[in-house]
PDB file of N, CA and C in Angstrom:
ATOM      1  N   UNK A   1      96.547  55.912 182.901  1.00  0.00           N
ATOM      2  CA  UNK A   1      95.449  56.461 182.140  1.00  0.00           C
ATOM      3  C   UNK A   1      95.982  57.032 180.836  1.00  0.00           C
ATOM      4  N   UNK A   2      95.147  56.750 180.218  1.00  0.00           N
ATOM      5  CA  UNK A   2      95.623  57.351 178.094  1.00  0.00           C
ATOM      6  C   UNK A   2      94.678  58.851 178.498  1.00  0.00           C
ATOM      7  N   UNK A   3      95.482  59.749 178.221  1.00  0.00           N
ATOM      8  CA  UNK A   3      95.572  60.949 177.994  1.00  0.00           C
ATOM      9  C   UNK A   3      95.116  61.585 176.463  1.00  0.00           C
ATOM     10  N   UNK A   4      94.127  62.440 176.176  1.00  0.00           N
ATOM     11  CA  UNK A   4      94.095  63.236 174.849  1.00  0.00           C
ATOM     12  C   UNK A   4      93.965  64.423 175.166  1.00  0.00           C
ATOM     13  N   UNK A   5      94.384  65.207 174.179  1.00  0.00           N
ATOM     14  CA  UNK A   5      93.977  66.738 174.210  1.00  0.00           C
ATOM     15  C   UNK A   5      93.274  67.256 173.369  1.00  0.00           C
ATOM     16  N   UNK A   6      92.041  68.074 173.836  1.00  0.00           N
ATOM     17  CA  UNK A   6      91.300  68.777 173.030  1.00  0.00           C
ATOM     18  C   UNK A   6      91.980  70.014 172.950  1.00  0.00           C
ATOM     19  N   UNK A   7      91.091  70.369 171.613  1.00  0.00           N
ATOM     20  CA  UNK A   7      92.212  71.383 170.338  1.00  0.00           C
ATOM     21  C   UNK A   7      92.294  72.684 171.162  1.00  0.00           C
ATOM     22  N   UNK A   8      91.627  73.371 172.366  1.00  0.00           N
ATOM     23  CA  UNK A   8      91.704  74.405 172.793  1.00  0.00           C
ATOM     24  C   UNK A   8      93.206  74.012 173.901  1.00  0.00           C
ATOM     25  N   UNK A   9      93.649  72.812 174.903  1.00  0.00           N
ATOM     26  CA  UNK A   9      94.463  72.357 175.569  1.00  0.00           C
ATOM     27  C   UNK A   9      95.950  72.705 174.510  1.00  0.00           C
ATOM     28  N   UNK A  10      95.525  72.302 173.844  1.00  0.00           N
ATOM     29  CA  UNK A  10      96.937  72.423 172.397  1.00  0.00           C
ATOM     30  C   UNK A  10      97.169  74.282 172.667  1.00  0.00           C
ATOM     31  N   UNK A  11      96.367  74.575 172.347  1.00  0.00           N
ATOM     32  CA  UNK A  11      96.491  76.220 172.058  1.00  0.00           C
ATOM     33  C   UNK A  11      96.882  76.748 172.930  1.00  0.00           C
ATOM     34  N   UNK A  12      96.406  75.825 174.144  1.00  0.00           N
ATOM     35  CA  UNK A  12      97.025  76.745 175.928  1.00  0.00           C
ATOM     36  C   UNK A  12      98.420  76.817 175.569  1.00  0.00           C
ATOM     37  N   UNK A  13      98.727  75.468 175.205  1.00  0.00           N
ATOM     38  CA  UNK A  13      99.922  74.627 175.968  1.00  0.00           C
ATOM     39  C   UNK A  13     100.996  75.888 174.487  1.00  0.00           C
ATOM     40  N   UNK A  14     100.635  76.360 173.677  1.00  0.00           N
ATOM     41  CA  UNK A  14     101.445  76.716 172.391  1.00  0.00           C
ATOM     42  C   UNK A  14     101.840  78.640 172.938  1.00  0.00           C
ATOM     43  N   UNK A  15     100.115  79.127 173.253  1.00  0.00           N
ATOM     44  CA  UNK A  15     100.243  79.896 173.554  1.00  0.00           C
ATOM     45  C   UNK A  15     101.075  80.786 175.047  1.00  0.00           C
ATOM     46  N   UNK A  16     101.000  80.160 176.023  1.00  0.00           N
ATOM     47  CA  UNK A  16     101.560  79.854 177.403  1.00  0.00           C
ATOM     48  C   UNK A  16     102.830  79.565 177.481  1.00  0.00           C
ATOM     49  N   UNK A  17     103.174  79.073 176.076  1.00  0.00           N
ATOM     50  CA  UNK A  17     104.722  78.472 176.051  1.00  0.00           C
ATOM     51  C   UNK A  17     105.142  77.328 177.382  1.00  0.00           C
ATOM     52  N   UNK A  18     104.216  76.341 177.531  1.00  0.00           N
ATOM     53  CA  UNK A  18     104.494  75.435 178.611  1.00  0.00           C
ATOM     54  C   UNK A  18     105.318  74.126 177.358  1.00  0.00           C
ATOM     55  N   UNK A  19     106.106  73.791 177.315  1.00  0.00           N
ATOM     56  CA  UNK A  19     106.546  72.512 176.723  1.00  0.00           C
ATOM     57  C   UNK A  19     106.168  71.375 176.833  1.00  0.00           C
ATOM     58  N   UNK A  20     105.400  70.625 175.942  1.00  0.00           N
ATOM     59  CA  UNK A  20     104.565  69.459 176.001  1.00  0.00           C
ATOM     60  C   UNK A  20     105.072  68.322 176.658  1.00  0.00           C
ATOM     61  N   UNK A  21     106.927  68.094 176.959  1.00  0.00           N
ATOM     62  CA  UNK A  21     107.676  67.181 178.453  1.00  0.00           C
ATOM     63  C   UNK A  21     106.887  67.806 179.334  1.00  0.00           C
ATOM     64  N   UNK A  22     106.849  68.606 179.714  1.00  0.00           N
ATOM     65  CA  UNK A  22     107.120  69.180 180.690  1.00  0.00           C
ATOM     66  C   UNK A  22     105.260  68.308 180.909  1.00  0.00           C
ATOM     67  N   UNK A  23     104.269  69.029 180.264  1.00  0.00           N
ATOM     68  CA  UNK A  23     102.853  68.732 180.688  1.00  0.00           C
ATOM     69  C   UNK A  23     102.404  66.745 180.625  1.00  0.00           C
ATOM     70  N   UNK A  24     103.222  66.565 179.978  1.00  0.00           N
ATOM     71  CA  UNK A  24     103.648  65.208 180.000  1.00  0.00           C
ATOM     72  C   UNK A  24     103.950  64.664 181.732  1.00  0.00           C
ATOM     73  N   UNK A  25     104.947  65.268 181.574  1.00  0.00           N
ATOM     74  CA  UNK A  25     105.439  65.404 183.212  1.00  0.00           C
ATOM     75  C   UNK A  25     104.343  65.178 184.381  1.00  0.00           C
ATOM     76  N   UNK A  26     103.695  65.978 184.361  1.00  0.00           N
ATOM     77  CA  UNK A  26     102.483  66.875 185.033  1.00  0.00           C
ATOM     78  C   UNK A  26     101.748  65.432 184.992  1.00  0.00           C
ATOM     79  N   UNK A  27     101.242  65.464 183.953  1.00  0.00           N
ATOM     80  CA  UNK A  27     100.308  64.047 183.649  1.00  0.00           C
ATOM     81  C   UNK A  27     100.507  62.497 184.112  1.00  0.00           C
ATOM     82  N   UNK A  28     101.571  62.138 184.056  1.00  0.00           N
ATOM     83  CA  UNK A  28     101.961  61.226 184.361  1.00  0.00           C
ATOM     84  C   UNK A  28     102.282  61.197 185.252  1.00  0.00           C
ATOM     85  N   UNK A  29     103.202  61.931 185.950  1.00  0.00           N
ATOM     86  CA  UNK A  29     103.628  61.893 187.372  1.00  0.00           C
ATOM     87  C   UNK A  29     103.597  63.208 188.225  1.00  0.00           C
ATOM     88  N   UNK A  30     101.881  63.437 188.329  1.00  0.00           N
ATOM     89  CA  UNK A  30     102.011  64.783 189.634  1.00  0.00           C
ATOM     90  C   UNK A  30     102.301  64.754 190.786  1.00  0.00           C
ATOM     91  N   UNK A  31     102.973  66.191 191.086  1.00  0.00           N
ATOM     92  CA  UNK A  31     103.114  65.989 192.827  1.00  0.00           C
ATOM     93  C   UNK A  31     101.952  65.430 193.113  1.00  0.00           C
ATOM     94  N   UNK A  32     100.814  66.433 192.899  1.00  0.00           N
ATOM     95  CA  UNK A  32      99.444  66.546 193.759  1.00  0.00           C
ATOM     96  C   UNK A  32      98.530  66.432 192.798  1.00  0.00           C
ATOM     97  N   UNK A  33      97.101  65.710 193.033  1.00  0.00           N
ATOM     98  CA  UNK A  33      95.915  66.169 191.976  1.00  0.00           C
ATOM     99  C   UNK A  33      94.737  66.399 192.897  1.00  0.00           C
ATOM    100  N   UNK A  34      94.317  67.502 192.504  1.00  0.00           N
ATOM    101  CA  UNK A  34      92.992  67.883 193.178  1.00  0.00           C
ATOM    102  C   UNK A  34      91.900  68.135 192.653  1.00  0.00           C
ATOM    103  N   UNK A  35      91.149  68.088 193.206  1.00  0.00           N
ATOM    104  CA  UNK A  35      89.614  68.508 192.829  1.00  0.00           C
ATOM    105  C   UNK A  35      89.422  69.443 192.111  1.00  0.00           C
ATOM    106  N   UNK A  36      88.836  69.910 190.387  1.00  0.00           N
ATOM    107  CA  UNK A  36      88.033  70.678 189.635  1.00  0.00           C
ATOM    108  C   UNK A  36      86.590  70.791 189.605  1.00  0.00           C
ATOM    109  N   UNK A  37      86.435  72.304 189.232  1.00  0.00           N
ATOM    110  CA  UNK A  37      84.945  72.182 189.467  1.00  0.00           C
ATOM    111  C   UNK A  37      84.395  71.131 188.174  1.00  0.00           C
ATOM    112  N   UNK A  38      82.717  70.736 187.652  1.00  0.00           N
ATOM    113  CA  UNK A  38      82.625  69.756 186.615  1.00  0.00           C
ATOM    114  C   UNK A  38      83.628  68.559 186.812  1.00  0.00           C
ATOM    115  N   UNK A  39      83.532  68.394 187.946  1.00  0.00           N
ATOM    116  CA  UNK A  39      84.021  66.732 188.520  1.00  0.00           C
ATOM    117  C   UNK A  39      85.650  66.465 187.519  1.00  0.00           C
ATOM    118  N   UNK A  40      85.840  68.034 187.386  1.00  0.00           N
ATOM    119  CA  UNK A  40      87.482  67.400 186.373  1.00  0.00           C
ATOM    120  C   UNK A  40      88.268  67.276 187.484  1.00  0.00           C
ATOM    121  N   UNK A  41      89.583  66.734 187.412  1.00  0.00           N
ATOM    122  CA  UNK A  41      90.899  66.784 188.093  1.00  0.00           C
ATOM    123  C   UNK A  41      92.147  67.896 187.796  1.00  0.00           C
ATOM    124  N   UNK A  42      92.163  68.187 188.841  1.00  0.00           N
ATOM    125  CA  UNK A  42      93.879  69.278 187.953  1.00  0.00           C
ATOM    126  C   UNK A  42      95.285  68.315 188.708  1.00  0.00           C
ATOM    127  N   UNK A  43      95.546  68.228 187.567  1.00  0.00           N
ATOM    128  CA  UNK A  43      97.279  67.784 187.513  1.00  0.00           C
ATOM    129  C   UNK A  43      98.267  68.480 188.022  1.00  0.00           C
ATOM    130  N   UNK A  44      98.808  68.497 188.987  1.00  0.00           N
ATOM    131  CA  UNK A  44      99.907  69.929 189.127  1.00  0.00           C
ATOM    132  C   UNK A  44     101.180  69.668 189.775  1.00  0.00           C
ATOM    133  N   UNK A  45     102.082  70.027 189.003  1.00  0.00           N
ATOM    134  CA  UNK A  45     103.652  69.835 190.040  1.00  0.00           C
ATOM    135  C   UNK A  45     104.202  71.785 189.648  1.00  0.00           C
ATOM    136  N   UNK A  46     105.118  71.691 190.778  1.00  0.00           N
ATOM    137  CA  UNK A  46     106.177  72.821 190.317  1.00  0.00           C
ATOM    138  C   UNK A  46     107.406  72.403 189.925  1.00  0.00           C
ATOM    139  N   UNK A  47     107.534  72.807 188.564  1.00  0.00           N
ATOM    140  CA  UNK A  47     108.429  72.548 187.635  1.00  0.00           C
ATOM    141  C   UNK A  47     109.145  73.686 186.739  1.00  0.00           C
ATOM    142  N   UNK A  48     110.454  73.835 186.811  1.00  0.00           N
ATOM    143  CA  UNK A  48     111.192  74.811 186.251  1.00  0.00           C
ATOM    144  C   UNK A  48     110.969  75.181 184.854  1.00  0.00           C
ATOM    145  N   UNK A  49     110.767  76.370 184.303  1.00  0.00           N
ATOM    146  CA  UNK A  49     110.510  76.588 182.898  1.00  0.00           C
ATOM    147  C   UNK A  49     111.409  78.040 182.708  1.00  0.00           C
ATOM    148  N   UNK A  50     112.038  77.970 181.644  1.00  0.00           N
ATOM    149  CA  UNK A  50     113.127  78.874 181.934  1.00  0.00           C
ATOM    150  C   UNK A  50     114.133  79.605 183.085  1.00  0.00           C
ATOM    151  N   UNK A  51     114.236  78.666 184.199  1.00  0.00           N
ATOM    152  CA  UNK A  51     115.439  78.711 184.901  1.00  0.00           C
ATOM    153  C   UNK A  51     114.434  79.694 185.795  1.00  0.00           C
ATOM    154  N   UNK A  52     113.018  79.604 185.993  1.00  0.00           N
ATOM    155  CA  UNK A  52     111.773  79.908 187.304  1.00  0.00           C
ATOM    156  C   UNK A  52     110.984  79.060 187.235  1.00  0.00           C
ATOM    157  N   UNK A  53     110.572  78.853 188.725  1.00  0.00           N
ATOM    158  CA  UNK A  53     109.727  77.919 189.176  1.00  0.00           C
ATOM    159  C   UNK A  53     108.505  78.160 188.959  1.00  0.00           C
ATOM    160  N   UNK A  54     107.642  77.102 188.384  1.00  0.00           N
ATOM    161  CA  UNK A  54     106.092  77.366 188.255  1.00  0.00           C
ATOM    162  C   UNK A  54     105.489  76.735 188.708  1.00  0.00           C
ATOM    163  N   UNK A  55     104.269  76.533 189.159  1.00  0.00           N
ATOM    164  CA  UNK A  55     103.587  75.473 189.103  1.00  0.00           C
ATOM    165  C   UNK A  55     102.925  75.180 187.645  1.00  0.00           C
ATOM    166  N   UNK A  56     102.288  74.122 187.410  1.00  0.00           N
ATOM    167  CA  UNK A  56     101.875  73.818 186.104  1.00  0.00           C
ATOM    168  C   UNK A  56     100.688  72.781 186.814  1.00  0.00           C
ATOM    169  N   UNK A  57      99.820  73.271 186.511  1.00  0.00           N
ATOM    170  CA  UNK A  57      98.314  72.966 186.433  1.00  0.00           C
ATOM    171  C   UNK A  57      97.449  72.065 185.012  1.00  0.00           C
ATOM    172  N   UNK A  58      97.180  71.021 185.046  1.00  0.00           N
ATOM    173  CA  UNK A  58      96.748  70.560 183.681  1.00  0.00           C
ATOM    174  C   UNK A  58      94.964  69.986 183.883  1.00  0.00           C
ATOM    175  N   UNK A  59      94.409  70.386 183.906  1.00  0.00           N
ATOM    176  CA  UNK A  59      92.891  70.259 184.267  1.00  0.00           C
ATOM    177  C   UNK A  59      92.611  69.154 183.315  1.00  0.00           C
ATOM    178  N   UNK A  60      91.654  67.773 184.064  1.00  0.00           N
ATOM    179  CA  UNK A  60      91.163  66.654 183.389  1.00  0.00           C
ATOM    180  C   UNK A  60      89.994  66.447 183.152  1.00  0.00           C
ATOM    181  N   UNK A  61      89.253  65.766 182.365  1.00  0.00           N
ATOM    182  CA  UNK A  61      88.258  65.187 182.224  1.00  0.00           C
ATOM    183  C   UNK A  61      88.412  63.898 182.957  1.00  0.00           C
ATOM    184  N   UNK A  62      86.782  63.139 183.651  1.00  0.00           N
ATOM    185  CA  UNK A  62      87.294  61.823 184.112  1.00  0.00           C
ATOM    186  C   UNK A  62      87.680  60.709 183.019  1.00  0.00           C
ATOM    187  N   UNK A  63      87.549  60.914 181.246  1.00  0.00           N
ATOM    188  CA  UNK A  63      87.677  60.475 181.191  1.00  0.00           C
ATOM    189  C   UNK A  63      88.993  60.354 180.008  1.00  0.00           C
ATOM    190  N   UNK A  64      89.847  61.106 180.651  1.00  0.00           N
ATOM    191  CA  UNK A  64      91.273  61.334 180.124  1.00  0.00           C
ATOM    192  C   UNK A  64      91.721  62.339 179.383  1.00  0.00           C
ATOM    193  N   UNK A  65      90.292  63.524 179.306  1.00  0.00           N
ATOM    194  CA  UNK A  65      90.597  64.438 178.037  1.00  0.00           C
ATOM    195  C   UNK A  65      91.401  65.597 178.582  1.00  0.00           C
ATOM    196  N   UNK A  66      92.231  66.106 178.659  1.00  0.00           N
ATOM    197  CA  UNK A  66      92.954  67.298 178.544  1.00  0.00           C
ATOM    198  C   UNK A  66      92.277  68.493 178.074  1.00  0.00           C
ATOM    199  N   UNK A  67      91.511  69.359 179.112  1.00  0.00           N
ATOM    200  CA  UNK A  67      90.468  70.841 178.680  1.00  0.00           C
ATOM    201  C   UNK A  67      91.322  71.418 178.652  1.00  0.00           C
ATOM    202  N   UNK A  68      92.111  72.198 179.502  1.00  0.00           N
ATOM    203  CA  UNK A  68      92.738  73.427 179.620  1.00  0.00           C
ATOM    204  C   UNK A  68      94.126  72.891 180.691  1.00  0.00           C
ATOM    205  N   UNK A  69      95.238  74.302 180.499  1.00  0.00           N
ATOM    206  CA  UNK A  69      95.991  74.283 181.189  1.00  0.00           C
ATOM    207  C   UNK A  69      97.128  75.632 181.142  1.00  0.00           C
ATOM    208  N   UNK A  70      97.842  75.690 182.270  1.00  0.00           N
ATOM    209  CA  UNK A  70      98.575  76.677 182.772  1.00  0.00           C
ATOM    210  C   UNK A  70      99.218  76.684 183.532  1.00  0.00           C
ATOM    211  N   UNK A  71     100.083  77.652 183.359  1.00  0.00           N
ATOM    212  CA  UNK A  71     101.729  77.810 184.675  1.00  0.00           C
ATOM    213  C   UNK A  71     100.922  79.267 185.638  1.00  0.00           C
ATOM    214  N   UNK A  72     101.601  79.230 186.754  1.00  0.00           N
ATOM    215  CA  UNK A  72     101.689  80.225 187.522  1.00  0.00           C
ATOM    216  C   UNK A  72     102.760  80.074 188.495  1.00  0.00           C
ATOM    217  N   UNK A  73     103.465  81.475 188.456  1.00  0.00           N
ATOM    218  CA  UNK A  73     103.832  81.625 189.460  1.00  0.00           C
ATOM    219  C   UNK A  73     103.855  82.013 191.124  1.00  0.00           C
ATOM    220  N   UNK A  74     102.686  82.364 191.448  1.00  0.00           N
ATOM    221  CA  UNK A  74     102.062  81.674 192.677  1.00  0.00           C
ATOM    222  C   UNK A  74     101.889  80.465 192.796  1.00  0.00           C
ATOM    223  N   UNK A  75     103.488  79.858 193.241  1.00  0.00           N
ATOM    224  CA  UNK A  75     102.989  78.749 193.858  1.00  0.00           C
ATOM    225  C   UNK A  75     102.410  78.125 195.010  1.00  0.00           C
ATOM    226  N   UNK A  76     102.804  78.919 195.982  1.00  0.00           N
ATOM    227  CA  UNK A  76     101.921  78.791 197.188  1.00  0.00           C
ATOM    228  C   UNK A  76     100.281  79.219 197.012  1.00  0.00           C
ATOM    229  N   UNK A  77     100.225  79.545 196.323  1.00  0.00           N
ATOM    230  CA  UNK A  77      98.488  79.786 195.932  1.00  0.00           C
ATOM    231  C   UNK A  77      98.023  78.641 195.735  1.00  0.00           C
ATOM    232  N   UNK A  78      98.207  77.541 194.659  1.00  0.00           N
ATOM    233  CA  UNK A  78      97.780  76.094 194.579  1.00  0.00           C
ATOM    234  C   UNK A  78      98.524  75.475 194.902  1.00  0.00           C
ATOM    235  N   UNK A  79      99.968  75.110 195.518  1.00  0.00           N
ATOM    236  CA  UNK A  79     100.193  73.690 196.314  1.00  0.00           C
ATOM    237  C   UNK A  79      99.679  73.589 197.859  1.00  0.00           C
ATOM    238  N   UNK A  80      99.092  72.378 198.027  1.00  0.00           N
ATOM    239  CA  UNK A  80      98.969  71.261 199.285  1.00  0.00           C
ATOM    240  C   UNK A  80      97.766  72.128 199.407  1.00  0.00           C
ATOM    241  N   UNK A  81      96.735  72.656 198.945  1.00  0.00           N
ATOM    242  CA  UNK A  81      95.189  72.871 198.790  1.00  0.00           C
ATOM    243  C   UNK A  81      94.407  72.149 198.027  1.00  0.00           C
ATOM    244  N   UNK A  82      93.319  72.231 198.115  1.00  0.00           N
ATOM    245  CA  UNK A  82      92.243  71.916 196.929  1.00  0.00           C
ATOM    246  C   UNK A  82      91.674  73.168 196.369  1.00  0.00           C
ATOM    247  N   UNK A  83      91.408  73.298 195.117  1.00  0.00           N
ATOM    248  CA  UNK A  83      91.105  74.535 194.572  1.00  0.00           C
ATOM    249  C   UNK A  83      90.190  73.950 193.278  1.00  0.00           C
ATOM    250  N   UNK A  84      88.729  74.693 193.058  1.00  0.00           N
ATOM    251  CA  UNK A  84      88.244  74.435 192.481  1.00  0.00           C
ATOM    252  C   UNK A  84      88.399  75.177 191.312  1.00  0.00           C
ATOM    253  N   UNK A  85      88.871  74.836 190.115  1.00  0.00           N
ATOM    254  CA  UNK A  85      88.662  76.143 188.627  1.00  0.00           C
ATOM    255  C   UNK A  85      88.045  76.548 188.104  1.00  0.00           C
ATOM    256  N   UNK A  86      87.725  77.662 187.811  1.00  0.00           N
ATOM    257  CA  UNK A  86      86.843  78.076 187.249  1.00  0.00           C
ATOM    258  C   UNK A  86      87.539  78.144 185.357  1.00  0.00           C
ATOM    259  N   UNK A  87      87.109  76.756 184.553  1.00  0.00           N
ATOM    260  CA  UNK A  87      88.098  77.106 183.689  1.00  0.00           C
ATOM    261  C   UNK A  87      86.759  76.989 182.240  1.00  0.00           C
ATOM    262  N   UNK A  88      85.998  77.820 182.631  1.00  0.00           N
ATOM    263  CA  UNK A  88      84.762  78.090 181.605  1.00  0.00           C
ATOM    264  C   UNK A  88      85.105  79.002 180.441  1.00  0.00           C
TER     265      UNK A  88
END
């Protein structure tokens, strides 16, 4: 799937300090993708970002757009669940 990002996804990804490999990463090859609320998808692997583990979450449109996104460190909070976002 061809991937874009809308201009607020940019700002996550700048502000959050997630590195655009890295969400690349995410995108192309997730551990897991699950269910968003508004029929999006979230992208998510745990992936190291300054020498700690995160998960990295990249929320989709079905039809490739990149809304929003984010690291957390609760990773057991979103891996091997479904979790709906509230990313309004």
């Amino acid at each position: 799937m061809d991937f874009t990002f809308l201009p607020h996804a940019i700002e996550e990804m700048q502000e959050r300090e997630i590195p655009l490999q890295v969400v690349l990463e995410v995108l192309h090859h997730p551990q897991e993708i699950t269910a968003a609320k508004k029929g999006r998808s979230a992208y998510q692997s745990v992936v190291e970002i300054n020498g700690k583990p995160y998960i990295v979450r990249v929320i989709v449109e079905p039809n490739g757009e990149v809304v929003t996104l984010y690291r957390s460190s609760k990773v057991s909070k979103y891996q091997g669940e479904s979790h709906e976002e509230n990313t309004d």
